[in-house]
Protein backbone atom coordinates (compact mmCIF):
# COMPACT_ATOMS: atom_id res chain seq x y z
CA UNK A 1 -8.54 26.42 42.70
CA UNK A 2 -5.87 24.33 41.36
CA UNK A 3 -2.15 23.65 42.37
CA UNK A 4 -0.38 25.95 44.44
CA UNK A 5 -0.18 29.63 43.78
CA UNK A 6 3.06 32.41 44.01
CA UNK A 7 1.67 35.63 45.52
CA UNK A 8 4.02 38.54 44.31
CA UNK A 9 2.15 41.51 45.81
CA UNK A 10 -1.22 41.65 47.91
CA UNK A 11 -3.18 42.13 44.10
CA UNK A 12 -1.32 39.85 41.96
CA UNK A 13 -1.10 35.66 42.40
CA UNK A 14 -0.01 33.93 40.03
CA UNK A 15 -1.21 30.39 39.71
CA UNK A 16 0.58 26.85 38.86
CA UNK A 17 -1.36 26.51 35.33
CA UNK A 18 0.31 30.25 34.83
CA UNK A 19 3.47 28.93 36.02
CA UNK A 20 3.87 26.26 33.51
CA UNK A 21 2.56 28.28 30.89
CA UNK A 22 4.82 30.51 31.21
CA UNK A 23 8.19 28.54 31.53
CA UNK A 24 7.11 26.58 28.55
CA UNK A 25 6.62 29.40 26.59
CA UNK A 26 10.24 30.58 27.67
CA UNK A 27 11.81 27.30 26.21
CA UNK A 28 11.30 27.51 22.53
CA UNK A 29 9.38 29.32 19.98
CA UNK A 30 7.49 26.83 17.66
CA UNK A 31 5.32 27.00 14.72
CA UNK A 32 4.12 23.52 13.35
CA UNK A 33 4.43 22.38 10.07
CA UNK A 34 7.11 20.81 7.36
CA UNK A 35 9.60 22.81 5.37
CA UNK A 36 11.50 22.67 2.40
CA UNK A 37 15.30 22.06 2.90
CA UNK A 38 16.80 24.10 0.95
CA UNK A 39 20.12 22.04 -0.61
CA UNK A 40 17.89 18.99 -1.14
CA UNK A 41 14.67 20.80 -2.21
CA UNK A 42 12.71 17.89 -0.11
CA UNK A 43 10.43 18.26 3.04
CA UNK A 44 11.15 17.78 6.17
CA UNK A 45 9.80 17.87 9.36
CA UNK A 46 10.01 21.63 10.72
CA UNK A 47 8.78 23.47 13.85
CA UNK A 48 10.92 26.52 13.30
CA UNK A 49 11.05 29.21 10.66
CA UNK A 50 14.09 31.80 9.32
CA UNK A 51 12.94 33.89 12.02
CA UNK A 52 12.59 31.63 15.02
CA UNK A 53 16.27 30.06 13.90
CA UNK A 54 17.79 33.81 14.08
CA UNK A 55 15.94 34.25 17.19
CA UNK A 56 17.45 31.28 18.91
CA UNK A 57 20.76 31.96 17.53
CA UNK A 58 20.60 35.41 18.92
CA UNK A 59 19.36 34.11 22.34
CA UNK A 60 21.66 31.11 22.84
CA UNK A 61 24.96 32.24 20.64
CA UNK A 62 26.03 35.04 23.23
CA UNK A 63 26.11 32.74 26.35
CA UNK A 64 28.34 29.93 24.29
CA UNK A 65 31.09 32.86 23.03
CA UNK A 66 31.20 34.03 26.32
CA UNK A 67 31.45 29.76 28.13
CA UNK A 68 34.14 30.13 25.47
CA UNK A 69 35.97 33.07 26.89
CA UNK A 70 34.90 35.06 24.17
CA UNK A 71 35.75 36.33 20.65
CA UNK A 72 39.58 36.41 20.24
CA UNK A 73 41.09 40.35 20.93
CA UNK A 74 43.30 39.60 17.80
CA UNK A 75 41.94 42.18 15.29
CA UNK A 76 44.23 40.12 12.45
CA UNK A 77 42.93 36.89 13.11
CA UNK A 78 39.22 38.18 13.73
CA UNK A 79 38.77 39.82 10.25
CA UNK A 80 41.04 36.55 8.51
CA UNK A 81 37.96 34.16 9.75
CA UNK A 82 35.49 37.09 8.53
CA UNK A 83 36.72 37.86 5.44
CA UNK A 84 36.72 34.13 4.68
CA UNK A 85 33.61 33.16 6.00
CA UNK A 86 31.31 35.54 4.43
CA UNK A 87 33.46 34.51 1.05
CA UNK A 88 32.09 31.26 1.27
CA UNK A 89 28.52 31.87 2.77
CA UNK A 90 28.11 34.04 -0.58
CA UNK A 91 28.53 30.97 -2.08
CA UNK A 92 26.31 28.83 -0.45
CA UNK A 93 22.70 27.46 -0.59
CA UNK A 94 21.00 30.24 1.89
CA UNK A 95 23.20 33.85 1.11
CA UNK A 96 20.80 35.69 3.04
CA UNK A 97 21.31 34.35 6.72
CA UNK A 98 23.31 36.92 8.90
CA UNK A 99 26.39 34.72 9.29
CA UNK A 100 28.86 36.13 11.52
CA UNK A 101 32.45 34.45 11.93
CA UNK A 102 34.72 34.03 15.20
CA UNK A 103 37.54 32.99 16.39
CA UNK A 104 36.97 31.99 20.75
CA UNK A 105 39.84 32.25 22.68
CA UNK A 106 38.68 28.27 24.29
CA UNK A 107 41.82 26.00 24.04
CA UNK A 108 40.15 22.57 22.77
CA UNK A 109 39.22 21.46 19.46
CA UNK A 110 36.23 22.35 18.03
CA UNK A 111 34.02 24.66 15.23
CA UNK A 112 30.44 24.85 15.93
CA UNK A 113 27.46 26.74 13.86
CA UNK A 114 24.00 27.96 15.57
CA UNK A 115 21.08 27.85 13.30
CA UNK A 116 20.69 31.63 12.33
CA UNK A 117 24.52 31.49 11.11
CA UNK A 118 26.78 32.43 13.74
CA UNK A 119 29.75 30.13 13.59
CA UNK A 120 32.73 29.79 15.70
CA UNK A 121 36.38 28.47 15.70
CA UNK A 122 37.94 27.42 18.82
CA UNK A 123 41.72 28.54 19.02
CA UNK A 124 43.29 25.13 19.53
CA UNK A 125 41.56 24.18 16.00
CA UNK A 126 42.96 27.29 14.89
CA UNK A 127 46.31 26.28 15.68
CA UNK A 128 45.94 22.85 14.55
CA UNK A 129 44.97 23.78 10.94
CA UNK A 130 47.92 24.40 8.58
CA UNK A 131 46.69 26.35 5.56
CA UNK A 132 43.37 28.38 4.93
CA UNK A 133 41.93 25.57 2.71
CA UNK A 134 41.78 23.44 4.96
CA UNK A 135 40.04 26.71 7.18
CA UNK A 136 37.43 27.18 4.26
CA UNK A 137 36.83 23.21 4.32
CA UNK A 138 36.10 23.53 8.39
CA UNK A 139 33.45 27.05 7.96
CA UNK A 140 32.18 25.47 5.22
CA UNK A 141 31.14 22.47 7.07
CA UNK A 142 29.63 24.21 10.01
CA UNK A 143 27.83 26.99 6.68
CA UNK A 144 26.63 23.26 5.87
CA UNK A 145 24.92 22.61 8.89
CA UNK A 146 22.85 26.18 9.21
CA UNK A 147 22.21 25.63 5.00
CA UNK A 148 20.96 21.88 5.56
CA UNK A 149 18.96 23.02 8.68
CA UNK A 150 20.63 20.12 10.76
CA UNK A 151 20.12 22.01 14.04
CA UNK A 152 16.63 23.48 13.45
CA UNK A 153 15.53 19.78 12.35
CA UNK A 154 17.28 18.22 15.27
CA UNK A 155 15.71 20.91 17.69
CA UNK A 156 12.67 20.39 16.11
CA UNK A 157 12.20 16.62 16.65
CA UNK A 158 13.15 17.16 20.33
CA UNK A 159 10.52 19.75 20.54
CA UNK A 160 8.13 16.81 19.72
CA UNK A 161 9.39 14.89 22.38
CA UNK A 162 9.92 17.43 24.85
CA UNK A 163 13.60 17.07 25.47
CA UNK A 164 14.81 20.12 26.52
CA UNK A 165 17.17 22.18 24.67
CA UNK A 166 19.03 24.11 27.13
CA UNK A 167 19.44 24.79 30.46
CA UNK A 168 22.44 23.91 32.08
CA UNK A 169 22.72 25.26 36.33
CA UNK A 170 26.51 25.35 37.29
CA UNK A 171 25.86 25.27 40.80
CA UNK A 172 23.88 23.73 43.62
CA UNK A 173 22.48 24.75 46.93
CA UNK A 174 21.99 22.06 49.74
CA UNK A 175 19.49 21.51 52.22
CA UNK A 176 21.43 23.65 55.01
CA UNK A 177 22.04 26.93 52.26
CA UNK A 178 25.90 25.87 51.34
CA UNK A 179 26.97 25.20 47.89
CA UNK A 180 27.25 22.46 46.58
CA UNK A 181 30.32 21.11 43.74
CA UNK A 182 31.45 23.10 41.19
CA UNK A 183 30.93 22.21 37.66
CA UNK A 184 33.84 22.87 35.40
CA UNK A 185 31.70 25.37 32.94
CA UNK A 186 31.41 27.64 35.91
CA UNK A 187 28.94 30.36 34.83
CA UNK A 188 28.25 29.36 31.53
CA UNK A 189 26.04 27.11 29.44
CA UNK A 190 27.69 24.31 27.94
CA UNK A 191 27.89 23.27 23.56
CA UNK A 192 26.80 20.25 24.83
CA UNK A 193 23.56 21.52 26.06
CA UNK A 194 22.85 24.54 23.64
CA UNK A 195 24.37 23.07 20.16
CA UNK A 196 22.78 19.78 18.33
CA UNK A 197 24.29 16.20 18.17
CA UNK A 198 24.76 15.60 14.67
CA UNK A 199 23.83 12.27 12.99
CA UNK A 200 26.41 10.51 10.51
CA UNK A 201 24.03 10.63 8.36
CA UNK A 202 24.15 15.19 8.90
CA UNK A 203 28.11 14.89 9.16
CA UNK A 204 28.37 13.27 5.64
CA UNK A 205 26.00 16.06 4.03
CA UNK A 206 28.35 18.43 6.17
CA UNK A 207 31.26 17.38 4.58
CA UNK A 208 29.68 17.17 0.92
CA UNK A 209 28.87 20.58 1.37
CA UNK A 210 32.19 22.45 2.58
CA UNK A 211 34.23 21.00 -0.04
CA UNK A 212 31.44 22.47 -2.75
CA UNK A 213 31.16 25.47 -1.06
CA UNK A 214 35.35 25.75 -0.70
CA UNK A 215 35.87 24.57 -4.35
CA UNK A 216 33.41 27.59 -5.71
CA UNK A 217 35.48 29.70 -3.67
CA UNK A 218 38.91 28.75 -4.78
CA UNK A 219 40.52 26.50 -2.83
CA UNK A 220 42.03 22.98 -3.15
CA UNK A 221 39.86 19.99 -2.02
CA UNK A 222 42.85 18.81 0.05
CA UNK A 223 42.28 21.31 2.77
CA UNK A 224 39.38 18.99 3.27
CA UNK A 225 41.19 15.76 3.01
CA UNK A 226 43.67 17.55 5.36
CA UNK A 227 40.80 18.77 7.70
CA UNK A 228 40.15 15.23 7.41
CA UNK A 229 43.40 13.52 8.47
CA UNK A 230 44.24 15.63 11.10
CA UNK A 231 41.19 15.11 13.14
CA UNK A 232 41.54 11.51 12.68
CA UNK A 233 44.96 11.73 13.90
CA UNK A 234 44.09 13.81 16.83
CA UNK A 235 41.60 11.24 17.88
CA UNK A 236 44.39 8.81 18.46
CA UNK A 237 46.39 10.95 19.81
CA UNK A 238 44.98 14.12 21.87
CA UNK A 239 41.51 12.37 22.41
CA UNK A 240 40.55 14.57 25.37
CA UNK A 241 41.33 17.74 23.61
CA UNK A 242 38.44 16.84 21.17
CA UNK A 243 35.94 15.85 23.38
CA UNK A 244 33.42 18.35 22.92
CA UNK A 245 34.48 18.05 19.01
CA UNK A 246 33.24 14.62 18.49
CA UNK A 247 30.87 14.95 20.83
CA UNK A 248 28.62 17.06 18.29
CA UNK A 249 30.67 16.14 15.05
CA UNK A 250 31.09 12.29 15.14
CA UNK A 251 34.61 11.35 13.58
CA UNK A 252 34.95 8.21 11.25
CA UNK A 253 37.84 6.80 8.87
CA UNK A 254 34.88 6.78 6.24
CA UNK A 255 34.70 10.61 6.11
CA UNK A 256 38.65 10.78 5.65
CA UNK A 257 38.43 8.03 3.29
CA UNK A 258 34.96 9.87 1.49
CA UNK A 259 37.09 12.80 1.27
CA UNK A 260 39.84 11.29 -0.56
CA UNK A 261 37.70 9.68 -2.59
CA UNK A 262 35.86 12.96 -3.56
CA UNK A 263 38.66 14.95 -4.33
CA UNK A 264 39.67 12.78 -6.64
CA UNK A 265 36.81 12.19 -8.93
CA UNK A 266 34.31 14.41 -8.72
CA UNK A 267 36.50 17.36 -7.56
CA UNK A 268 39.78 15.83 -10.03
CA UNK A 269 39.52 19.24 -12.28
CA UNK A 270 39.92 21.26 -8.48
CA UNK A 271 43.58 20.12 -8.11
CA UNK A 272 46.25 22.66 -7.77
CA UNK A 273 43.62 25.64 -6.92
CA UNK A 274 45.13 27.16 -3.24
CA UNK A 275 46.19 26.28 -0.58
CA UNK A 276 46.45 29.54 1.70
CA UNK A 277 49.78 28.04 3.38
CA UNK A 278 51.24 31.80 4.06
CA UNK A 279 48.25 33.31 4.56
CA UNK A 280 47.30 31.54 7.17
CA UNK A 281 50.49 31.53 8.96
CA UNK A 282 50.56 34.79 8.97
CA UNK A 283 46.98 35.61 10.06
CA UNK A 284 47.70 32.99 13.38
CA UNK A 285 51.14 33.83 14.14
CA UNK A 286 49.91 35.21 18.03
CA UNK A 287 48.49 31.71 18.41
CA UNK A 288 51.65 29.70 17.23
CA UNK A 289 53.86 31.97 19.61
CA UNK A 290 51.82 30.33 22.56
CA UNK A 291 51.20 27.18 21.02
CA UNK A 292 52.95 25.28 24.27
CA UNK A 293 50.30 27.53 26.56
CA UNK A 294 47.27 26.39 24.35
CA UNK A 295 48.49 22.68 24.92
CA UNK A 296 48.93 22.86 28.64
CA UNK A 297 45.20 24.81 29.30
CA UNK A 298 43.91 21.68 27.33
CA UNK A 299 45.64 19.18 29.20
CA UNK A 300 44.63 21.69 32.63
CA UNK A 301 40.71 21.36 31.55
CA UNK A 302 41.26 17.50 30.60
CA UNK A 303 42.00 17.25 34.63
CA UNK A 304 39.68 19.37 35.67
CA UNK A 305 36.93 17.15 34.37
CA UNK A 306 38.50 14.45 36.30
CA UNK A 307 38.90 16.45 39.42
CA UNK A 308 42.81 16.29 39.68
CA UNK A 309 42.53 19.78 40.22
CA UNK A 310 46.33 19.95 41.30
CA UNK A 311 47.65 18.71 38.25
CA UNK A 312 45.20 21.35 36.43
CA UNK A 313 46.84 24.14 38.74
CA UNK A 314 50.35 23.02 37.86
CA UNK A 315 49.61 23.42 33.93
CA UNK A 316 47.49 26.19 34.38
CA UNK A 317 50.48 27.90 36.08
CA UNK A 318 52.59 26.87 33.37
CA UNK A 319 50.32 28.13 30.33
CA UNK A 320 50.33 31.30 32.68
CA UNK A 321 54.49 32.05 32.46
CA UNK A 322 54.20 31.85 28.82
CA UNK A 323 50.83 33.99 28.16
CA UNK A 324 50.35 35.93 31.48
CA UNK A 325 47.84 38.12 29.96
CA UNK A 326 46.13 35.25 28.35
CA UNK A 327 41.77 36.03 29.75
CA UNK A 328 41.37 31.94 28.95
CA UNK A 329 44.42 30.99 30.83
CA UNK A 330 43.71 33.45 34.16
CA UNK A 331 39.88 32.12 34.02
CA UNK A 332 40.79 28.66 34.07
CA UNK A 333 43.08 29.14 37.06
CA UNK A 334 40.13 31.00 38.78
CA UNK A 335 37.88 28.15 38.50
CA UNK A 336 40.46 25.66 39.60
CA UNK A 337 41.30 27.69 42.60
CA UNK A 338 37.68 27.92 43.05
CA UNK A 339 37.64 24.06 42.76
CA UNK A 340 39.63 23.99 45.41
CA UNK A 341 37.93 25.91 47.86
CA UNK A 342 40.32 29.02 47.65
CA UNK A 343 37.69 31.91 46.83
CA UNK A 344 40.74 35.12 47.95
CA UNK A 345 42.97 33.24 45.02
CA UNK A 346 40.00 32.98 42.61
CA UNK A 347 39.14 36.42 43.16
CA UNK A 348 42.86 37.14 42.09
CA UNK A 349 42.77 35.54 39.20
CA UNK A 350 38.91 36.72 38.11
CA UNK A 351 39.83 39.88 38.15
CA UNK A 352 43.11 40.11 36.79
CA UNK A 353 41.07 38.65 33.50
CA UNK A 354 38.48 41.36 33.95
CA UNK A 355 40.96 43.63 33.58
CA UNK A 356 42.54 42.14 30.71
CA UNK A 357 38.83 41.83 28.73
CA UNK A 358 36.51 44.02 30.76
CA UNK A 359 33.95 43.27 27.57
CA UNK A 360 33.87 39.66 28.34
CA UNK A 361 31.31 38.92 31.27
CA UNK A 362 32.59 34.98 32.26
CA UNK A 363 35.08 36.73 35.36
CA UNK A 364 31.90 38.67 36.78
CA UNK A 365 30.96 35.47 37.60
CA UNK A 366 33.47 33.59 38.36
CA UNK A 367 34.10 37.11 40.91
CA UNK A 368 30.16 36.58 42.30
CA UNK A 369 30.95 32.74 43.10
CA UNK A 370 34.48 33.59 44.72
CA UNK A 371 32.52 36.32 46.85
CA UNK A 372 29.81 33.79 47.95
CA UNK A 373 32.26 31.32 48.70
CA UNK A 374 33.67 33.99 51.17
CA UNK A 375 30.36 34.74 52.11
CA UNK A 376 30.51 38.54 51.18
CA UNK A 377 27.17 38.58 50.07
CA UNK A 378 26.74 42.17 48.97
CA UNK A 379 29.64 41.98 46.69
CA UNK A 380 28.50 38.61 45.00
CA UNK A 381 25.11 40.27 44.57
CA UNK A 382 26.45 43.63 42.50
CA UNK A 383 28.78 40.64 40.63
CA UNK A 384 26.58 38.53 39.29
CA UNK A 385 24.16 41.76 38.57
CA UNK A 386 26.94 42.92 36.58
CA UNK A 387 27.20 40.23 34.79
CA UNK A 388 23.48 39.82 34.29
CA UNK A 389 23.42 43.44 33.27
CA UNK A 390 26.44 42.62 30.13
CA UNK A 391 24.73 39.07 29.26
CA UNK A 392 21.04 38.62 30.45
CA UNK A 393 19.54 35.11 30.15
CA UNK A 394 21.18 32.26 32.19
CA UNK A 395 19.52 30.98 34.38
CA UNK A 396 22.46 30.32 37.08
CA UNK A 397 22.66 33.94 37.48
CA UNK A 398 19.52 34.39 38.78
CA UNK A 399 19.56 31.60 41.18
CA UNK A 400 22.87 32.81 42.50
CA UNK A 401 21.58 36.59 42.63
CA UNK A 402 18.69 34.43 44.83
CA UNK A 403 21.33 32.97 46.94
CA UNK A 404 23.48 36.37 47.59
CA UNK A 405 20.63 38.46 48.48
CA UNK A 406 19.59 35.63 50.98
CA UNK A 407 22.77 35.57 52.56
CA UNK A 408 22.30 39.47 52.83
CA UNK A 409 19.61 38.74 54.51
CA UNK A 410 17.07 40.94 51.99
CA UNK A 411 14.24 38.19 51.77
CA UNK A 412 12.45 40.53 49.72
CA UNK A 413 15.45 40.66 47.39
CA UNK A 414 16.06 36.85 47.57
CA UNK A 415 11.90 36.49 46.85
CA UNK A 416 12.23 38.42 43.62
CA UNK A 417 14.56 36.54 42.00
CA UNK A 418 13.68 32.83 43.32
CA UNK A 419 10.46 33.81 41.83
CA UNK A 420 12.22 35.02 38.41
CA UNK A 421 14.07 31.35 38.33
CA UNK A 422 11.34 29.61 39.31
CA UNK A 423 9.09 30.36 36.64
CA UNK A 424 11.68 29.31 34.39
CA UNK A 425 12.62 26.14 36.39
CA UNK A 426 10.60 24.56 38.85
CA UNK A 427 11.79 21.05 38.87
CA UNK A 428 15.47 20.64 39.29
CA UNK A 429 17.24 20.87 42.71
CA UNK A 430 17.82 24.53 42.46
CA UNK A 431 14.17 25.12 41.52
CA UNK A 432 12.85 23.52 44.50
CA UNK A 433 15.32 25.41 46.49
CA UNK A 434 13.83 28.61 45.05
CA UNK A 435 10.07 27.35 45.55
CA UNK A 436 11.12 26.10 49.47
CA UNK A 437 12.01 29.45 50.20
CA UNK A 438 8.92 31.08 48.59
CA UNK A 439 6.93 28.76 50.72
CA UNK A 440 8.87 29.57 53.91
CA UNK A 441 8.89 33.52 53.40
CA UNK A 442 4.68 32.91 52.96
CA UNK A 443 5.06 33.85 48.64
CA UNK A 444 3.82 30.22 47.69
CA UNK A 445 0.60 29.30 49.34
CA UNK A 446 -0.39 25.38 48.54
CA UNK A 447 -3.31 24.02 47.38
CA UNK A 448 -4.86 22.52 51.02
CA UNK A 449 -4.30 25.93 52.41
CA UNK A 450 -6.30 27.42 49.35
CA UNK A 451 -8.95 25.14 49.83
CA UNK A 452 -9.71 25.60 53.69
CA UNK A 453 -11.41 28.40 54.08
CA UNK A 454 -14.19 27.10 51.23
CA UNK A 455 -14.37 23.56 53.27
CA UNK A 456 -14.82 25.53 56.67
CA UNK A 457 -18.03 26.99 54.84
C-alpha cells in the first residue's frame, strides 16, 4: 500500500494517491487545447473555455470584493459604474459575458477584471479620476483584458507549469500551537495571488482596446490620455498608493505617449465627443467629501506593510474622525490593533464594521482572529463559521476553524476540518500542522505502520 493514509471513520481511508488527486482537482478546471482569441481572430494557447473562465470568476471574484471591503453601499455611485460598464461591454468584442461592474470601498489605486467579466474599481481610483471619459477609458481597459483573454491565457500557461494560481494563508501556527505574524490581508486572498500579471505586451492591447471601445460609446479619447497622465503622475508621486496597481498593470511613459499619439491620428475625427465632467462629479460626490480620509487609510496600509503599525494607528484614527462609519476605515484599525497584539480593541473595531455592513463577511474574521488571540475558542469557532457560512472557499478559514476547535479542546472537531484543509493543502506550514495533528490524534496512519503487519507474516 502506498504513502500514508487519512482514516475518517472505521470504513472509510482515504489514501495519499486520493489525496493528491483530489487537491489537484480542487485547483483548476482544465480542458486542453488552443482557442481562437476573439479581437485578433488568431490561436492561442488555451486550457480554459467560456465556461471554466465564468466558473473561476465566480469562485475567486467573491473572496477579492470582500479582501476589498466590499462593493461600495453608495446606491448612486454603484448604478453610475453599472450603467456605464454594461454601455461599453455592449460594445465590445465578446457582448455575451456576464459582466458585472463595482465600485470596492479599498482606498488604493487600482481597477482589476476576472476572466468571466466581473470588474472592479477601487475608490481611491474613483476619486482620482476627474470626468467619466476618462472612467469609460479605465472599464474599458480591464473589458479589454476579459475580451483579449489575457487572464485565461496567462492562467493557462501557468497551468502548464504548475504554478499555482491561488492560495494565499493569512496566518500561521507554530510548533508550540501559538500564532504566528499577521499578514496585512488578514482573512482574505490577495489580487496579487488571484488576478494575472499582465505583460506590456497585454497592457498595450489593453489600452488599444478601451479607447475603441470608449470612442464607439461616445466619449473623448482624452479621458484615456488623461487616464494616462494621471497614473504616470501618481507614480512619481503617491508610489505606494499604486502598488498593487502596477503590480498587475505595468505603467510606462510609452503608453501615455501611445495614447497621445492615438488620439490624435487615428482617433483625430473623436475630438470634442464628452467628457462626463458633471456627471461624474456628481455620481462621486460621497467620495470627494472624504477625500482627506481615503488619503490617510492609504498612507495607514502603506505602514502597515512596513510594520510601523503606530504610525498606521495614528492615520487610521484620523481617517476615522472624518468617516466614523467608514466599514474600510474601522477594518483597517481592527487589523492594526490586531497587529499589535490588542485582540479586546480589535474586537471593538470588527464589530462596530459588522454593524455598519453586516453583508460584508471580512469583520467575521477579523472577530474569529481577535477571539483566538484572546483564546476564547468557542467564540472564534461560531466566527469564522459565520463567515464560512456568508463566503465559503478560503482556505484560512478552515485552518483557523481547525485551530479554534483545538483550543476547545473538540479533537474530533479540530480532526474534521484539518482533514478538510489538508486535502486542499498538504505542503505549506499550515498543512503540515493540520497533517501533525491527524497523525497525533491516530487519523493519519504512515506507510511503515501499514506495512508491518504484512512483514510480520
Amino acid at each position: 500500500m502506498s504513502g500514508p493514509l487519512i482514516k475518517t471513520d472505521k470504513n472509510d481511508v482515504f489514501s495519499r494517491r486520493d489525496f493528491l488527486m483530489a487537491a489537484t482537482a480542487a485547483s483548476a478546471y482544465v480542458i486542453t487545447g488552443c482557442a481562437t482569441n476573439p479581437v485578433t481572430g488568431q490561436n492561442q494557447l488555451m486550457l480554459m473555455g467560456r465556461g471554466e473562465e465564468i466558473d473561476i470568476d465566480k469562485k475567486n471574484a467573491p473572496h477579492q470584493l470582500s479582501a476589498d471591503y466590499g462593493p461600495s453601499s453608495d446606491p448612486v455611485m454603484s448604478a453610475y459604474i453599472s450603467q456605464l460598464g454594461i454601455g461599453l461591454s455592449r460594445l465590445s468584442h465578446r457582448p455575451d459575458m456576464p459582466y458585472n461592474y463595482n465600485v470596492v470601498d479599498a482606498t488604493y489605486v487600482n481597477a482589476y477584471a476576472f476572466p468571466g467579466g466581473t470588474i472592479a474599481a477601487t475608490r481611491g481610483i474613483m476619486a482620482s479620476l476627474e470626468n467619466e471619459a476618462s472612467l469609460a477609458a479605465l472599464l474599458g481597459h480591464e473589458i479589454g483584458h476579459v475580451n483579449a483573454r489575457h487572464t485565461s491565457s496567462r492562467m493557462s500557461k501557468a497551468m502548464l507549469t504548475q504554478i499555482a494560481v491561488v492560495g494565499l494563508v493569512i496566518v500561521a501556527a507554530s510548533s508550540d500551537d501559538r500564532l504566528g505574524p499577521l499578514a496585512a490581508g488578514l482573512g482574505a486572498l490577495g489580487a496579487g495571488a488571484l488576478l494575472a500579471k499582465y505583460s506590456r505586451d497585454d497592457e498595450r492591447q489593453a489600452d488599444e482596446l478601451g479607447m475603441e471601445y470608449m470612442v464607439r460609446a461616445g466619449y473623448d479619447p482624452k479621458g484615456m490620455v488623461g487616464l494616462m497622465d494621471l497614473l504616470r503622475g501618481m507614480q512619481k508621486k503617491k508610489p505606494n498608493a499604486l502598488d498593487m496597481m502596477f503590480a498587475s498593470h505595468p505603467m510606462s511613459d510609452e503608453r501615455y505617449a501611445t495614447a497621445v499619439s492615438r488620439a490624435t491620428t487615428q482617433y483625430m475625427d473623436a475630438k470634442g465627443l464628452k467628457l462626463g465632467r458633471e456627471r461624474h462629479m456628481d455620481s462621486t460626490a460621497s467620495l470627494r467629501k472624504i477625500k482627506p480620509a481615503l488619503d490617510m487609510m492609504q498612507k495607514g496600509e502603506a505602514a502597515m506593510t512596513k510594520q510601523q503599525y503606530r504610525f498606521a494607528e495614528k492615520e487610521f484614527s484620523g481617517a476615522l474622525k472624518i468617516a466614523p462609519d467608514d466599514y474600510a476605515g474601522l477594518m483597517m484599525m481592527a487589523k492594526c490593533q490586531l497587529a499589535q497584539q490588542k485582540p479586546k480593541n480589535a474586537r471593538d473595531f470588527a464589530q462596530r464594521a459588522q454593524q455598519v455592513k453586516p453583508s460584508e463577511p471580512q469583520s467575521g474574521h477579523v472577530l474569529g482572529m481577535a477571539s483566538l488571540y484572546s483564546k476564547d475558542y468557542r467564540a472564534a469557532y461560531n466566527a469564522f463559521s459565520r463567515y464560512e457560512g456568508m463566503l465559503p472557499g478560503n482556505p484560512s478559514t478552515v485552518f483557523m476553524k481547525g485551530l479554534s476547535a483545538e483550543g476547545m479542546g473538540d479533537t474530533r472537531l479540530a480532526a474534521r476540518e484539518y482533514m478538510r484543509y489538508a486535502q486542499a493543502d498538504s505542503r505549506s506550514k499550515q498543512g503540515q500542522y493540520a497533517l501533525s495533528r491527524l497523525s497525533k490524534w491516530g487519523y493519519l496512519k504512515n506507510q511503515e505502520q501499514q506495512q508491518q503487519p504484512l512483514r510480520a507474516r
